[in-house]
N, C-alpha and C. Protein backbone atom coordinates (compact mmCIF):
# COMPACT_ATOMS: atom_id res chain seq x y z
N UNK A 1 101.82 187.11 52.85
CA UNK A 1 102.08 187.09 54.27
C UNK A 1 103.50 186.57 54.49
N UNK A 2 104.28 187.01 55.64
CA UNK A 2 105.71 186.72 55.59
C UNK A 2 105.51 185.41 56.49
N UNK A 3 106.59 184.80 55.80
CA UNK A 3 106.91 183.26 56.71
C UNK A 3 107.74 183.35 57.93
N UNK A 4 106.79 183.28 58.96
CA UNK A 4 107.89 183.42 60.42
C UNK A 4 108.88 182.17 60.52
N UNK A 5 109.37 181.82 61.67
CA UNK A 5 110.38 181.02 61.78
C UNK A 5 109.65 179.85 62.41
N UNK A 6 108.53 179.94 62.92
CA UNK A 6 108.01 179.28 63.87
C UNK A 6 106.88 178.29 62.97
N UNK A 7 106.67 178.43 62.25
CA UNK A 7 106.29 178.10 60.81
C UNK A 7 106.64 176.90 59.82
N UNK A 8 107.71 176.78 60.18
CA UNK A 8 108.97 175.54 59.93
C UNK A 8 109.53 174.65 60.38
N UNK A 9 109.17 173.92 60.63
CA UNK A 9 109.73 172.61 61.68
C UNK A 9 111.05 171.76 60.54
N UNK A 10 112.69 171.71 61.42
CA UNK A 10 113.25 170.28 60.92
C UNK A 10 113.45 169.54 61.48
N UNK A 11 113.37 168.35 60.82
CA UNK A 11 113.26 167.19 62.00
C UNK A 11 114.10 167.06 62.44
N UNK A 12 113.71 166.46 63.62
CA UNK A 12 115.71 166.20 64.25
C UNK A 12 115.84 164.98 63.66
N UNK A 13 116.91 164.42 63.50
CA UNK A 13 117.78 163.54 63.45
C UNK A 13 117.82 162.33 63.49
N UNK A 14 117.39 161.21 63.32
CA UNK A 14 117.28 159.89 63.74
C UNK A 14 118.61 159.36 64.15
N UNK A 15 117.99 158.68 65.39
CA UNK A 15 119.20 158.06 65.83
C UNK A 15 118.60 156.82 67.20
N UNK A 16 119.58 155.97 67.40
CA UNK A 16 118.76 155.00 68.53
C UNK A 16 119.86 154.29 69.53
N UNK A 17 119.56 154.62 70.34
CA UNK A 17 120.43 154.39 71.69
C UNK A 17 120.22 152.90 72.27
N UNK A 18 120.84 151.85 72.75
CA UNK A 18 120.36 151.14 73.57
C UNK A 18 120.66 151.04 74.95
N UNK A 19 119.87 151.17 76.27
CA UNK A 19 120.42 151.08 77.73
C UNK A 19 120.29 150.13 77.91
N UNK A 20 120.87 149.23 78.65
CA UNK A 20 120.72 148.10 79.09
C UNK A 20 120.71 148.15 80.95
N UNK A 21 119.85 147.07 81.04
CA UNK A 21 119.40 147.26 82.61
C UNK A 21 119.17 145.64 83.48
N UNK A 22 120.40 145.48 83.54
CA UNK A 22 120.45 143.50 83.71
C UNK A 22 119.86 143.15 82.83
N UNK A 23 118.75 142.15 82.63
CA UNK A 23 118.12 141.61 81.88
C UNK A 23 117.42 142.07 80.60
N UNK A 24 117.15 143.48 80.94
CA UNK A 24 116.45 144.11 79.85
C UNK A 24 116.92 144.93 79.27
N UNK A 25 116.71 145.20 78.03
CA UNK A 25 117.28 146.04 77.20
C UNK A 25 116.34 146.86 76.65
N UNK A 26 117.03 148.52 76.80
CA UNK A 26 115.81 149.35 76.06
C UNK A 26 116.44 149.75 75.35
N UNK A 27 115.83 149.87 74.36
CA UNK A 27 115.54 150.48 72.76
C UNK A 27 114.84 151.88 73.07
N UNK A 28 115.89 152.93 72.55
CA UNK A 28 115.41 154.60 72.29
C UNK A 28 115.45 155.10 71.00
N UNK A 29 114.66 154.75 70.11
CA UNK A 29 114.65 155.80 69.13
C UNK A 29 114.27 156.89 68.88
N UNK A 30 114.84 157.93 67.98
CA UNK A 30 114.80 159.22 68.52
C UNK A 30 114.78 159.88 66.56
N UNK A 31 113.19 160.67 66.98
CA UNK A 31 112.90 161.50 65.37
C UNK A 31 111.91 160.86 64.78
N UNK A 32 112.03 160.47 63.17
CA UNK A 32 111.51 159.87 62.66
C UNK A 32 111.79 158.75 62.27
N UNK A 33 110.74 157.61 61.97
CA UNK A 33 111.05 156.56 61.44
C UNK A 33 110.44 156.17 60.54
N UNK A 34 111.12 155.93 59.55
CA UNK A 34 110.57 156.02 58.47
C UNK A 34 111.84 154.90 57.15
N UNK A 35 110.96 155.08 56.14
CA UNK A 35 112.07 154.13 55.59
C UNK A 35 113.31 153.92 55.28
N UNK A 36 113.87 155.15 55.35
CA UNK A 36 115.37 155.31 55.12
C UNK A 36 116.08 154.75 56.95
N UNK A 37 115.19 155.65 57.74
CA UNK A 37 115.82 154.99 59.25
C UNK A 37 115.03 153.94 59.45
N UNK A 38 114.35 152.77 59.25
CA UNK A 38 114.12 151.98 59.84
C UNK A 38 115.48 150.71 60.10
N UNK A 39 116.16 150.67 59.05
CA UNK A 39 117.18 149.58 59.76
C UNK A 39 118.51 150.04 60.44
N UNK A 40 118.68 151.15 60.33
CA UNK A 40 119.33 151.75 62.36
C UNK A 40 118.51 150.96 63.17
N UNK A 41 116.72 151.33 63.09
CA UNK A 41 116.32 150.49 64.20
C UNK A 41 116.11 149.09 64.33
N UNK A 42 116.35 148.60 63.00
CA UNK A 42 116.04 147.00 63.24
C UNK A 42 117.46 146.46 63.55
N UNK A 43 118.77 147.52 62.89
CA UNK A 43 119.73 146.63 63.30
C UNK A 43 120.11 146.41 65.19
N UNK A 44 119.56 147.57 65.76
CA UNK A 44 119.94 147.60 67.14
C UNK A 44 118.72 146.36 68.14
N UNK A 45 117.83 146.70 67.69
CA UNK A 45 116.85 145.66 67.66
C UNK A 45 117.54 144.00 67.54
N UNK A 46 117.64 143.62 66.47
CA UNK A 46 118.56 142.62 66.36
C UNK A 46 119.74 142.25 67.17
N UNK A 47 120.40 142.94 67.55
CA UNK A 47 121.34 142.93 68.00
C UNK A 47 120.79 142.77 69.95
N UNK A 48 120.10 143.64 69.89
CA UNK A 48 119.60 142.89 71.58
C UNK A 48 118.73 141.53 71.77
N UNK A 49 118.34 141.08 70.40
CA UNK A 49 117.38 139.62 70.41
C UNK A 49 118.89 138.98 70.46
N UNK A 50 120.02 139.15 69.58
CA UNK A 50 121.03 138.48 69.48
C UNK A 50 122.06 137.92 71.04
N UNK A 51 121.43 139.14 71.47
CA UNK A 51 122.50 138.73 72.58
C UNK A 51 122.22 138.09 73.92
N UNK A 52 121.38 138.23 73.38
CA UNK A 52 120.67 137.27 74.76
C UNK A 52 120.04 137.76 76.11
N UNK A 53 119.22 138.97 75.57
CA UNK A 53 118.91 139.36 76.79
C UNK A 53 117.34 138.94 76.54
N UNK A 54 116.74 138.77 77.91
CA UNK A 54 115.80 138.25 78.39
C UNK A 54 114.03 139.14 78.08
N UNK A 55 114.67 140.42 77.87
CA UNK A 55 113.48 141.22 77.83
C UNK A 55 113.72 142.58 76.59
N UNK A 56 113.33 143.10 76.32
CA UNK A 56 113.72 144.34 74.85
C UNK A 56 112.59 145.23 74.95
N UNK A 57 112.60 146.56 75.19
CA UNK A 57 111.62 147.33 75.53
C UNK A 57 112.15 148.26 74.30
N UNK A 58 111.25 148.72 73.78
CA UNK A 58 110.77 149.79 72.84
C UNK A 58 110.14 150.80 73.56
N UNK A 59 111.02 152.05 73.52
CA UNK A 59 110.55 153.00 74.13
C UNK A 59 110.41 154.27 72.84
N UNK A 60 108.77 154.87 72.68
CA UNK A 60 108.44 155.35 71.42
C UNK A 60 108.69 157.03 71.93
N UNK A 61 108.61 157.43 73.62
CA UNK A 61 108.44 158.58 73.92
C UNK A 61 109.58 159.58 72.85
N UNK A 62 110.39 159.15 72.48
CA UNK A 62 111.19 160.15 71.70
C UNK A 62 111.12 160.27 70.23
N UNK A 63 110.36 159.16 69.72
CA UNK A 63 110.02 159.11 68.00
C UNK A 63 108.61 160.48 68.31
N UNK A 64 108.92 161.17 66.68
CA UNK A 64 108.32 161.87 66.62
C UNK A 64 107.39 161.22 65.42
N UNK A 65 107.85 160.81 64.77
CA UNK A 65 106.74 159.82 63.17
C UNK A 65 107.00 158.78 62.97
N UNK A 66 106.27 157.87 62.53
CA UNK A 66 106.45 156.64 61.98
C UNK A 66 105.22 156.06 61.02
N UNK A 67 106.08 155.77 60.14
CA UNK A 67 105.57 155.45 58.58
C UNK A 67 105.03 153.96 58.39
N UNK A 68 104.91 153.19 57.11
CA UNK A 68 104.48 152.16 57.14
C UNK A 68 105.81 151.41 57.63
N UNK A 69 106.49 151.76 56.84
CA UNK A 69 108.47 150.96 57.46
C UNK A 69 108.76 151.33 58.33
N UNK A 70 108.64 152.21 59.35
CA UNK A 70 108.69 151.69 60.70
C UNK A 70 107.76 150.71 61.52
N UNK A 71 105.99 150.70 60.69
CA UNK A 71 105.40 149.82 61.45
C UNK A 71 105.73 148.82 60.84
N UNK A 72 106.18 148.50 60.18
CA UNK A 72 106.33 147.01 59.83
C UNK A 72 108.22 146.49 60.48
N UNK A 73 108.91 147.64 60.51
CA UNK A 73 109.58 147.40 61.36
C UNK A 73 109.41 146.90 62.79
N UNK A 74 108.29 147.34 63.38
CA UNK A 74 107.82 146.69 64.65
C UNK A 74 107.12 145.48 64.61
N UNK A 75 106.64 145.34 63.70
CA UNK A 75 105.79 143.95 63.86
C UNK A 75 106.67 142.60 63.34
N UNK A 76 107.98 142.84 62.65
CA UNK A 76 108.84 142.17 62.45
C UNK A 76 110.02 141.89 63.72
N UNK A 77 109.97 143.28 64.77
CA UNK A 77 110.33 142.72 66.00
C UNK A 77 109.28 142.00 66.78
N UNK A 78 108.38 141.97 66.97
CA UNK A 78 107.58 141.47 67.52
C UNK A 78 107.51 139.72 67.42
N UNK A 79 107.58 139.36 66.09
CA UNK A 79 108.24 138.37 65.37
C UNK A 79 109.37 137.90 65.65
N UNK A 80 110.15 138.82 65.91
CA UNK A 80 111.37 138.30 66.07
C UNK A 80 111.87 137.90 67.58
N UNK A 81 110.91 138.51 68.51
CA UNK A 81 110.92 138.34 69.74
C UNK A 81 110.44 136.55 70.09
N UNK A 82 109.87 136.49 69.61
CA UNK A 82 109.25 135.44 69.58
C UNK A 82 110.39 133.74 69.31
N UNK A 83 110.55 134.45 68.01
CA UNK A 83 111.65 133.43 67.80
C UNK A 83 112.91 133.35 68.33
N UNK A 84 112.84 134.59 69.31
CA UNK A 84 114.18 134.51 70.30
C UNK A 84 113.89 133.81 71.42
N UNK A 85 112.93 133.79 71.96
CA UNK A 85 112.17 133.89 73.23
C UNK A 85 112.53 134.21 74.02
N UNK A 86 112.79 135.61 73.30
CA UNK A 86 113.01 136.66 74.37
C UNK A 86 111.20 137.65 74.60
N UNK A 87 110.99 138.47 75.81
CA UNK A 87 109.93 139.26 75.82
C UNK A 87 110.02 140.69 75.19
N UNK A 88 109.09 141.33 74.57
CA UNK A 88 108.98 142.01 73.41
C UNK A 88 107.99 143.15 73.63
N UNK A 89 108.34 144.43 74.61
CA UNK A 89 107.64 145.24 74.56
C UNK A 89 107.05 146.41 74.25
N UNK A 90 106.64 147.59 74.25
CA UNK A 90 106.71 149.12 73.72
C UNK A 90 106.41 149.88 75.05
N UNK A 91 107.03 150.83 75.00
CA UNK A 91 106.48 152.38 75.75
C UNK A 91 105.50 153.22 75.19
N UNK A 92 104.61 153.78 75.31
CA UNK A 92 103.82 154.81 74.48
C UNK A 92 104.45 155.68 74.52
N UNK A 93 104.91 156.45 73.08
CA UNK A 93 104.71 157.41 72.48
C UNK A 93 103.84 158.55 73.00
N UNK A 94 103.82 159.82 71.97
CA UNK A 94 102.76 160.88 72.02
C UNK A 94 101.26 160.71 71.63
N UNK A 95 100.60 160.93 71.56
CA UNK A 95 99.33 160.48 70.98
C UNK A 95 99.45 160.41 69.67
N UNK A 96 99.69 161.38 69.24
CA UNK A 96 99.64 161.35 67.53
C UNK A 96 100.24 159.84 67.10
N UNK A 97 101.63 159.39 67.61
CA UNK A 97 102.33 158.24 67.47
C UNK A 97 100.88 156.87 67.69
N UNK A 98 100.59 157.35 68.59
CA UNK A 98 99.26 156.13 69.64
C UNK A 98 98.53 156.01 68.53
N UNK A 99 98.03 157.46 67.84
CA UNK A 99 96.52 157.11 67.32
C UNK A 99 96.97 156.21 65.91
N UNK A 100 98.34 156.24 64.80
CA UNK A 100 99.03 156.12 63.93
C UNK A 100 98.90 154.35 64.13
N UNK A 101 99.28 153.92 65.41
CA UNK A 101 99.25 152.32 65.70
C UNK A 101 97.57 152.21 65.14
N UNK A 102 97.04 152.80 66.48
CA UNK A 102 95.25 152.38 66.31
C UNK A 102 94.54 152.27 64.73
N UNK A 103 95.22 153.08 64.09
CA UNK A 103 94.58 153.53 63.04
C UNK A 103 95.04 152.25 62.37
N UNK A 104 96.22 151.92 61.78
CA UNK A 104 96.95 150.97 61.52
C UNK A 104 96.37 149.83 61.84
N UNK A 105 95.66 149.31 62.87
CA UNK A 105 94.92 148.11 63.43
C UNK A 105 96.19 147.24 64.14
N UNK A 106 97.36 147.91 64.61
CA UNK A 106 98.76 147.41 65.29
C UNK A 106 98.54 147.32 66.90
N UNK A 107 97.85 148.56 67.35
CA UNK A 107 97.90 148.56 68.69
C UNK A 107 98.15 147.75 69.87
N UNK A 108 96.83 146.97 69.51
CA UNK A 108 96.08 145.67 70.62
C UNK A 108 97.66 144.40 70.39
N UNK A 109 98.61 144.23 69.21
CA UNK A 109 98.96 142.57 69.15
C UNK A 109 100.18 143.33 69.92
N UNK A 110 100.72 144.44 70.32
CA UNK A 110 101.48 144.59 71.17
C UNK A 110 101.34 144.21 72.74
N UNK A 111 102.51 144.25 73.34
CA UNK A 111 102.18 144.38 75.32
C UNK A 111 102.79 145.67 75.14
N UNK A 112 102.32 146.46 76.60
CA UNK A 112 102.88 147.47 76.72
C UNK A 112 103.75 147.53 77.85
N UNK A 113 104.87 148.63 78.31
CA UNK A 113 105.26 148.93 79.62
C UNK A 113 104.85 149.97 79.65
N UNK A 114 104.61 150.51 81.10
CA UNK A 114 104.63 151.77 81.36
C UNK A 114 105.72 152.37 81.46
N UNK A 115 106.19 153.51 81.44
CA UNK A 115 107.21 154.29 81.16
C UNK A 115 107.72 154.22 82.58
N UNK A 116 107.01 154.69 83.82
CA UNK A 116 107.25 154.43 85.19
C UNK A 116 108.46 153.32 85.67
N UNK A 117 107.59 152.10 84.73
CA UNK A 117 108.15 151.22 85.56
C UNK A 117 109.92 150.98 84.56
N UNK A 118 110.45 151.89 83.82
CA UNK A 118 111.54 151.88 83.38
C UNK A 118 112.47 152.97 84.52
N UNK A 119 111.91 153.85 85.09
CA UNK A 119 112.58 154.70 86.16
C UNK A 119 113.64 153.49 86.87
């Protein structure tokens, strides 16, 4: 059978943006995360516990995968939020991303935002 085009997925690109919004800072990562990209995201991560902002939102709507090194990348921000005392949140993702936490037993030690309330 011939291989269509549609057949083939490449990933896009990893990459991670930060907006900042007075006090809070969001975190966009974008693709996969996985072990080669997880410290793009921990370094930007770091860098908003570093600076002193008050709040750090993780927004997952644009990750398409995430591996054990990205979850353990999150639970080491989560950690790290802590010892900033700064607040430490996530956006949901796609489901597939959602069910990947649940499954993981990660879900519940997060807070969440709603995506809304980043408009």
């Amino acid at each position: 059978m011939p291989r269509v085009a549609e057949d083939y997925r490449i990933p896009e690109a990893f990459s991670v943006r930060t907006e900042q919004h007075g006090d809070l800072a969001v975190i966009v990562p974008t693709g996969e995360l996985d072990l080669a990209t997880a410290p793009a995201l921990e370094d930007a991560l770091e860098r908003a516990f570093n600076g002193g902002t008050g709040k750090v939102v993780l927004d997952l709507r644009e990750l398409e995968f995430i591996d054990s090194s990205g979850l353990r990348t999150l639970l080491t921000a989560r950690r790290r939020s802590e010892q900033a005392g700064a607040q430490f949140s996530l956006v949901a993702g796609h489901r597939g991303l959602e069910r990947t936490l649940e499954i993981a037993g990660v879900h519940k030690v997060f807070h969440w935002t709603p995506a809304e309330d980043l408009a």
